[in-house]
Protein backbone atom coordinates (compact mmCIF):
# COMPACT_ATOMS: atom_id res chain seq x y z
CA UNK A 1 74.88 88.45 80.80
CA UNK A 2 73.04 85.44 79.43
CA UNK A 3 73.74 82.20 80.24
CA UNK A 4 73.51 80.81 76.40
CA UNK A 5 76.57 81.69 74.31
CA UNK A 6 77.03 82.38 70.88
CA UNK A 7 80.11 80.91 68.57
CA UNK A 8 80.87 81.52 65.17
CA UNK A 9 82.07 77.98 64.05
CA UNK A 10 84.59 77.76 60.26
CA UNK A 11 84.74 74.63 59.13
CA UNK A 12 85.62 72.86 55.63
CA UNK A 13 82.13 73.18 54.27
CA UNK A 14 80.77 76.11 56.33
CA UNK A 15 80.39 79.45 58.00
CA UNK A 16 78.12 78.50 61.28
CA UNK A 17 76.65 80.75 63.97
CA UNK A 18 75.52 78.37 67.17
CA UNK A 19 73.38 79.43 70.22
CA UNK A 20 74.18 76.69 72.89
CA UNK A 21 72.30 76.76 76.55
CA UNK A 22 73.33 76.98 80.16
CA UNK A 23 73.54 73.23 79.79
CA UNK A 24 75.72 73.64 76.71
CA UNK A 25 73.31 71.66 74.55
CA UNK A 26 72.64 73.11 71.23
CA UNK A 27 69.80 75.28 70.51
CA UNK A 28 69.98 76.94 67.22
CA UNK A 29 72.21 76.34 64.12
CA UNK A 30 72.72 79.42 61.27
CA UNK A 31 74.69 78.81 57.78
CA UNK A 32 76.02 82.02 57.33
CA UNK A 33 77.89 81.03 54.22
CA UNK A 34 79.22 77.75 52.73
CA UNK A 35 82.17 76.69 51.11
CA UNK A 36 85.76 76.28 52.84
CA UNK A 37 86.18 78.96 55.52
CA UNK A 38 88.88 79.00 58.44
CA UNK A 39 90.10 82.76 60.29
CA UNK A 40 87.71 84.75 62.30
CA UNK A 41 88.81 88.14 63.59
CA UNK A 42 86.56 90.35 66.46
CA UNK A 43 87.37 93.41 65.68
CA UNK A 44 84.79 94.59 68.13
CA UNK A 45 85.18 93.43 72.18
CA UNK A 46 81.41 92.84 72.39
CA UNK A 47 81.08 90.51 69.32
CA UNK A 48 78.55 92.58 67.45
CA UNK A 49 80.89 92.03 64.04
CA UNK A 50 83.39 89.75 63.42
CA UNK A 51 85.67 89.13 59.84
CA UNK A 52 85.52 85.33 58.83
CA UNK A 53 88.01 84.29 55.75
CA UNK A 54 86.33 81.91 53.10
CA UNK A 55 87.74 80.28 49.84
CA UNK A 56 90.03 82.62 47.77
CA UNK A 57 91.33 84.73 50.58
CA UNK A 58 88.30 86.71 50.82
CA UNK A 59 87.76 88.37 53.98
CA UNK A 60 83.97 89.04 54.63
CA UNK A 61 82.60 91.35 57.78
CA UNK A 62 79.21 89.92 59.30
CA UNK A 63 77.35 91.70 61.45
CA UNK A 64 73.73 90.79 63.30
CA UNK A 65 71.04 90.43 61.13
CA UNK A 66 68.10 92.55 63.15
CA UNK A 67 65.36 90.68 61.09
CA UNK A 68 66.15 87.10 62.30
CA UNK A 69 67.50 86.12 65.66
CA UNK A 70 70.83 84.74 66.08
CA UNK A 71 71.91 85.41 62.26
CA UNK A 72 74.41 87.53 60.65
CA UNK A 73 74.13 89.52 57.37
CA UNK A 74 77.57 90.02 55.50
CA UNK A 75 78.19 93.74 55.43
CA UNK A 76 81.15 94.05 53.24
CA UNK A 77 84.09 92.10 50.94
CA UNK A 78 87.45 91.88 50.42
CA UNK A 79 89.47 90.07 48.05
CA UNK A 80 93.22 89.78 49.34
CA UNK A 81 95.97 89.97 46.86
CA UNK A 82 98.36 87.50 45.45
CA UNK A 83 100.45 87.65 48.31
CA UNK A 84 98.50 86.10 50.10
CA UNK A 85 97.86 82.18 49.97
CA UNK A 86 95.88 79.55 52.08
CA UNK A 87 94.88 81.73 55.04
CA UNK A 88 94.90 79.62 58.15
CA UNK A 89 93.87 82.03 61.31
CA UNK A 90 93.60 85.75 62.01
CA UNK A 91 93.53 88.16 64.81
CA UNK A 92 92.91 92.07 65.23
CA UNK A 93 94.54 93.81 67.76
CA UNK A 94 95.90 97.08 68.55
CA UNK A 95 93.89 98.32 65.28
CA UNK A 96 96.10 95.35 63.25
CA UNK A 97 95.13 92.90 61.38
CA UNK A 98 97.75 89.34 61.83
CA UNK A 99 97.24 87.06 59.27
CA UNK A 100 98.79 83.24 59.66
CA UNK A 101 99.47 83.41 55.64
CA UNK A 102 100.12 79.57 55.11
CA UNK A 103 100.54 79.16 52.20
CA UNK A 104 103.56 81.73 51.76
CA UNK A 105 105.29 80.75 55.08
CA UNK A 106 104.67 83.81 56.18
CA UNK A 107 103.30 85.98 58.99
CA UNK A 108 101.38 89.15 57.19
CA UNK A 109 100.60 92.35 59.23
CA UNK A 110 97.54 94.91 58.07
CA UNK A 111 95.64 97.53 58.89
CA UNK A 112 92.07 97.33 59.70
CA UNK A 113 90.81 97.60 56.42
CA UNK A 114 92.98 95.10 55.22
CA UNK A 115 95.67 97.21 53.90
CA UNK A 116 98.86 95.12 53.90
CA UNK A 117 101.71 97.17 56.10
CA UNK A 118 104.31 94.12 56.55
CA UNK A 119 105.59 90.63 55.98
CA UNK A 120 107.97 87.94 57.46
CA UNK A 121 108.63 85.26 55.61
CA UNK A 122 110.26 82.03 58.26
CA UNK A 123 113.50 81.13 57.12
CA UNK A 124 113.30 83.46 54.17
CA UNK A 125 110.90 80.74 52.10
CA UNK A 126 107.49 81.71 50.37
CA UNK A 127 106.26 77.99 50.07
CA UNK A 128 104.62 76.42 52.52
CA UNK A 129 107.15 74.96 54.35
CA UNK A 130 106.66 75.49 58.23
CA UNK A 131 103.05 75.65 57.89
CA UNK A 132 102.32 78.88 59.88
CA UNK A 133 98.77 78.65 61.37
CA UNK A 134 97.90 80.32 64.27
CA UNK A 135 98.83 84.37 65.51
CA UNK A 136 98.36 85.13 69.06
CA UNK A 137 99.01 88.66 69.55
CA UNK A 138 100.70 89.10 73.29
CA UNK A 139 100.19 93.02 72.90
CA UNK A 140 102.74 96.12 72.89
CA UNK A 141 103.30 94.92 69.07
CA UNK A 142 104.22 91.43 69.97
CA UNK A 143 103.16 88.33 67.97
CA UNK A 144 103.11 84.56 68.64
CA UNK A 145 103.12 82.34 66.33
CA UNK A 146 102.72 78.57 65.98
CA UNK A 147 104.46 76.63 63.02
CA UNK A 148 103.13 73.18 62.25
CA UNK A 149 105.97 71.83 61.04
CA UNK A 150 104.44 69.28 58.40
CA UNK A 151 105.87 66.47 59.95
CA UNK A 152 109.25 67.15 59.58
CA UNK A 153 110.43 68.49 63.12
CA UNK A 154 107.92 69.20 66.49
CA UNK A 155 106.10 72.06 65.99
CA UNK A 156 107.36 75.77 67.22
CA UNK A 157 106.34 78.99 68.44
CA UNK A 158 108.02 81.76 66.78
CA UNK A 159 108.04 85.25 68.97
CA UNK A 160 108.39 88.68 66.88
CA UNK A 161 108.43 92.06 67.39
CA UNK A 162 106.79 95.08 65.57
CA UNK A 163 108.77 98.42 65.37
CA UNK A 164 106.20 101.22 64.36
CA UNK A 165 103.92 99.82 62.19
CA UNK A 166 106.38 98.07 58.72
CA UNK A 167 109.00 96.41 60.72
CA UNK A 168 109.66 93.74 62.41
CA UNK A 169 112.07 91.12 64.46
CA UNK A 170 112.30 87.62 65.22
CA UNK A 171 113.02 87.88 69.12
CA UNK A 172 112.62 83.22 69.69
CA UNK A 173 112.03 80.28 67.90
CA UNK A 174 111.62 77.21 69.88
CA UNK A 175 109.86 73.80 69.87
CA UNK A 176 106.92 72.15 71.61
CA UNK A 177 106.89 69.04 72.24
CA UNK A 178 104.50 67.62 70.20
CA UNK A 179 104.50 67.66 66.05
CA UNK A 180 101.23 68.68 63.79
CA UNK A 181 99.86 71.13 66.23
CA UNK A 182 97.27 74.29 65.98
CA UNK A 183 95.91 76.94 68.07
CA UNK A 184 98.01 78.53 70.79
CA UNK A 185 96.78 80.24 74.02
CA UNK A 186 99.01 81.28 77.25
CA UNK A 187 98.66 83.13 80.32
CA UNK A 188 100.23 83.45 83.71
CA UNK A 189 99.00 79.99 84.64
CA UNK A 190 98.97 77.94 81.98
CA UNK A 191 100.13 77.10 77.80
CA UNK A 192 96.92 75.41 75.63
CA UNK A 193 97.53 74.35 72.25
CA UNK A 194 95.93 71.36 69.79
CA UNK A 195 98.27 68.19 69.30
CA UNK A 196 96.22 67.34 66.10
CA UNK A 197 97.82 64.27 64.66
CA UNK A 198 97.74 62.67 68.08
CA UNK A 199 94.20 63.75 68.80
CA UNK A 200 95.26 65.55 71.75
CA UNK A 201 94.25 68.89 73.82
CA UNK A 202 97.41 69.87 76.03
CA UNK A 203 97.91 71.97 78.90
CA UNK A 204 101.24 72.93 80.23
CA UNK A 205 101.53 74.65 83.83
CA UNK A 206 103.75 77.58 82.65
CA UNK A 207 105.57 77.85 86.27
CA UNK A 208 106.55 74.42 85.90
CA UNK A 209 107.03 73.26 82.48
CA UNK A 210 105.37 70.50 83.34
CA UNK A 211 102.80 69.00 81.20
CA UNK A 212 99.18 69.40 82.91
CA UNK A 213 96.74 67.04 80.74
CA UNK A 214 96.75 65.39 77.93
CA UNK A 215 93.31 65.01 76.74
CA UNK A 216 92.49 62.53 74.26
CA UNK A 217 89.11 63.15 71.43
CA UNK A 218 88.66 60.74 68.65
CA UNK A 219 89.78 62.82 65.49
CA UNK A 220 91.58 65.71 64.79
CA UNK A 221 91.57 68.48 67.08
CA UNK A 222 91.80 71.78 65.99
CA UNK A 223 90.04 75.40 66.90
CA UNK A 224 90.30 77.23 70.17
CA UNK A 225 87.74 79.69 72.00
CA UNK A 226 88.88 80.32 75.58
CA UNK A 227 86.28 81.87 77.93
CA UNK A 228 86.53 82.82 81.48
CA UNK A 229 85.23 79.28 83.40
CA UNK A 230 85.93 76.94 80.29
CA UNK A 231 87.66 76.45 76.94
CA UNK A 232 86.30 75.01 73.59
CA UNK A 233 87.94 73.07 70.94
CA UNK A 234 86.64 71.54 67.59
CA UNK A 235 87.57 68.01 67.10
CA UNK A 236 86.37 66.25 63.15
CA UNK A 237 86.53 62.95 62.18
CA UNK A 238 90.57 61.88 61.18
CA UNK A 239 90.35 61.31 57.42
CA UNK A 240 91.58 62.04 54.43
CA UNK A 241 92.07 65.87 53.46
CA UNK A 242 89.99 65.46 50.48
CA UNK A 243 87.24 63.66 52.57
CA UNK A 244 87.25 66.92 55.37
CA UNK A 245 84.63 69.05 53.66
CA UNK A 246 82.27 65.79 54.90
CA UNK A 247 84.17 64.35 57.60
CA UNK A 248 81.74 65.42 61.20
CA UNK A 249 82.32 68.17 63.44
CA UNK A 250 82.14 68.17 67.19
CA UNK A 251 83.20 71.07 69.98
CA UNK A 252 84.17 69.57 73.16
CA UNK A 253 83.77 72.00 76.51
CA UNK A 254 86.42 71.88 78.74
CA UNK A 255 86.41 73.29 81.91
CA UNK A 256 89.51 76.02 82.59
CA UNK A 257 89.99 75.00 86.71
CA UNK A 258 89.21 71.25 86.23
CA UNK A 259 90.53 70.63 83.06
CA UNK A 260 87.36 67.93 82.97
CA UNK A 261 85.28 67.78 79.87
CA UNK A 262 82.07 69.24 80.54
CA UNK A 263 80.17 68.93 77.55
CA UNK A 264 80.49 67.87 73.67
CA UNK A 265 78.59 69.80 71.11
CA UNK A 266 77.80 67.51 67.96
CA UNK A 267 77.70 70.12 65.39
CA UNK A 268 76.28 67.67 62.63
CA UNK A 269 72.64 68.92 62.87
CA UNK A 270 69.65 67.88 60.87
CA UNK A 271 69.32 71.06 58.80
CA UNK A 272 72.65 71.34 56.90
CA UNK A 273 72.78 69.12 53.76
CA UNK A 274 75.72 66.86 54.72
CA UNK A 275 77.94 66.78 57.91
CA UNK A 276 79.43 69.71 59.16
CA UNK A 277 83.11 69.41 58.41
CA UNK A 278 86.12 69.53 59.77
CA UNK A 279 86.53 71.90 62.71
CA UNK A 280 89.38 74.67 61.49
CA UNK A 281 88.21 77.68 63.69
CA UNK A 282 85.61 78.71 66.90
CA UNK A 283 84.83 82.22 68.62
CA UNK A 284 82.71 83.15 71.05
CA UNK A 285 80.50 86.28 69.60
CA UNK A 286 78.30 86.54 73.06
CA UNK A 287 81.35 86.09 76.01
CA UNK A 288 84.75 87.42 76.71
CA UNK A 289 87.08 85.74 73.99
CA UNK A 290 90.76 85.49 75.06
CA UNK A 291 91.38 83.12 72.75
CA UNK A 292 92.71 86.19 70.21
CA UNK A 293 94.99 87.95 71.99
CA UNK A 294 96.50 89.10 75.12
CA UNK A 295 98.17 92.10 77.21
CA UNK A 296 101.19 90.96 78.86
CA UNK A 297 103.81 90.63 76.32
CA UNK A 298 106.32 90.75 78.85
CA UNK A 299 105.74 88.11 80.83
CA UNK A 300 104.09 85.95 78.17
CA UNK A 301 107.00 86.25 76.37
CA UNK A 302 109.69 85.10 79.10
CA UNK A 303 107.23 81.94 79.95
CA UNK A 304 106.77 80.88 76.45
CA UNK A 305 111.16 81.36 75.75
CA UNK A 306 111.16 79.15 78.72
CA UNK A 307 109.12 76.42 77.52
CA UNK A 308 110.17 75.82 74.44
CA UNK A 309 114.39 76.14 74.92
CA UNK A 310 116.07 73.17 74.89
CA UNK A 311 119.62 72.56 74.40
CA UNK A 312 121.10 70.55 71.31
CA UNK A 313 120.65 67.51 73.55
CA UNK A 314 117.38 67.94 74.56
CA UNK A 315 115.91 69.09 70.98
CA UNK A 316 117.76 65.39 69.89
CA UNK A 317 115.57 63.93 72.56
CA UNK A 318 112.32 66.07 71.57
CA UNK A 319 112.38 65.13 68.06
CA UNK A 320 112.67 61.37 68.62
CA UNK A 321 109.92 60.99 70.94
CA UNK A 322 107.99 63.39 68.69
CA UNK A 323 108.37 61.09 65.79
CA UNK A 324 107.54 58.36 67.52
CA UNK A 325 104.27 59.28 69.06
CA UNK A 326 103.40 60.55 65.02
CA UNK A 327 104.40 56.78 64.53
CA UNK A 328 102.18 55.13 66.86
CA UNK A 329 99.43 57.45 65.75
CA UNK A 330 99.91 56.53 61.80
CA UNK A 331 99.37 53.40 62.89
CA UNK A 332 96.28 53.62 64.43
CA UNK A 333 94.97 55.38 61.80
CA UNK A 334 96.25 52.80 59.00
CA UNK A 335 94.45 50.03 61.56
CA UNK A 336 91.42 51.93 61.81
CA UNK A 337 90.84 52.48 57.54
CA UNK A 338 91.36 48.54 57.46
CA UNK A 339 89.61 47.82 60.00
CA UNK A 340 86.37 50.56 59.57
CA UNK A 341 86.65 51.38 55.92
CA UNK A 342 88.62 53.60 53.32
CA UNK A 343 87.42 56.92 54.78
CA UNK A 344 88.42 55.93 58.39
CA UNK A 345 84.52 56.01 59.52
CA UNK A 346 82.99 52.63 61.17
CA UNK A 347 81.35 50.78 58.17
């Protein structure tokens, strides 16, 4: 297998396929599309094809583009229906489609064609309320899910169950312990997930509980790809959400035994028009990507119950350190407009 890996990188303003080195340094840059894009699905395990969701809910399947190296042609279109609103990430597995539908509150279940089998709407709401954005599929028809939160409480990850293929259970709900987060990844070893309004990539040593690393970029984090020697994660410039289609993109490489940083990808290259955007999804097209889903539901499930129970006491105690780290981190950011300029960039 090469040394050079592939990503497909969704971002505020674009659809990007990347080619970096053994080094990690960048080597070529595609626009597939442009426009607002955020979920990308494999359905494949070699990462010939992949599904990528731009503006509108429209899914579109890519494949390679035989005429031109390191490109991908889109192969196909579809338009999801009004159920479906402000599409954060997506996963295939077991021949399912799991859609983090955001903007309904809701977890959405298809088939691969993108035939709608289920729902779940959180706390029986359709707005946007706990901000469901990641699905991480822990296999024998179990789901993971992480809500956001919006501020209001630390963020959670919601377990559920599929029976057959139209129904469905909530088995846990429990916090993390930081609020505003993305992504979600566990194994045997070790929870990842993106504490975004903090800036912050954490690791928790599931055998523990304890918290691993804490490790700090300057922006907002957000986007996962987990390989076999090293993880990736996007990190964009901390402005305004009206300011993110030009705010600039990095990927930071992380290195899975370490935990060190072993690289940073600036994803801002000379040929596109304007900055890249803010970071919302990455997946690695030429590796192993175990950043979608897993195969041990069992014991995934049992280590992610116990990480995230607490009793009334302890969720008390959660919440009030949560807000105050959100706090501290307003702060900064108020500082740094005043300080740098409106659009939180050094003047």
């Amino acid at each position: 297998m090469s040394e050079n890996h592939r990503f497909v990188v969704a971002t505020h303003s674009f659809l990007l396929a990347i080619e970096t080195d053994a080094q990690w340094r960048l080597q070529n840059l595609h626009v597939l599309a442009r426009g607002h894009h955020y979920g990308i699905a494999l359905p494949a395990a070699n990462g010939d094809r992949f599904i990528a969701k731009g503006r509108g809910e429209l899914l579109t399947l890519y494949q390679p583009d035989g005429a031109r190296g390191g490109g991908y042609l889109a192969a196909g279109e579809r338009l999801l229906g009004e159920e479906f609103g402000e599409i954060h990430q997506i996963a295939q597995h077991e021949g399912l489609l799991f859609f983090a539908n955001t903007g309904r509150n809701s977890l959405v279940w298809a088939d691969a064609d993108g035939a709608v089998l289920g729902r779940y709407h959180f706390g029986g709401k359709e707005e946007d309320i706990d901000h469901i954005n990641s699905v991480f599929p822990l296999g024998s028809g179990r789901v993971a899910c992480l809500l956001h939160g919006r501020g209001r409480r630390p963020s959670q990850i919601a377990i559920l169950q599929l029976h057959g293929r139209t129904q469905i259970e909530l088995l846990h709900r429990g916090f993390l312990r930081h609020m505003g987060c993305h992504n979600l990844f566990v194994d045997r070893q070790r929870l990842v997930y993106n504490a975004s309004e903090v800036g912050k990539v954490v690791t928790v040593d599931v055998r523990s509980g304890r918290i691993e690393r804490e490790l700090r970029f300057p922006g907002h984090t957000k986007g996962l790809s987990m390989l076999d020697r090293a993880f990736i994660v996007g990190y964009s410039d901390r402005v305004e959400r009206a300011l993110r289609t030009h705010s600039r993109g990095h990927l930071a490489v992380i290195d899975r035994r370490t935990l060190e940083t072993k690289a940073r990808i600036v994803l801002n290259h000379p040929a596109l028009p304007q900055p890249a955007g803010n970071v919302n999804e990455i997946r690695c097209l030429s590796h192993a990507e175990y950043g979608q889903h897993t195969t041990d539901a069992e014991a995934l499930t049992a280590a992610l119950r116990r990480l995230t129970s607490y009793s009334a006491a302890g969720r008390l105690q959660l919440l009030t350190r949560a807000q105050a780290t959100r706090s501290v981190a307003i702060a900064k950011s108020f500082w740094r407009k005043r300080v740098w300029g409106k659009d939180g960039r050094e003047s």
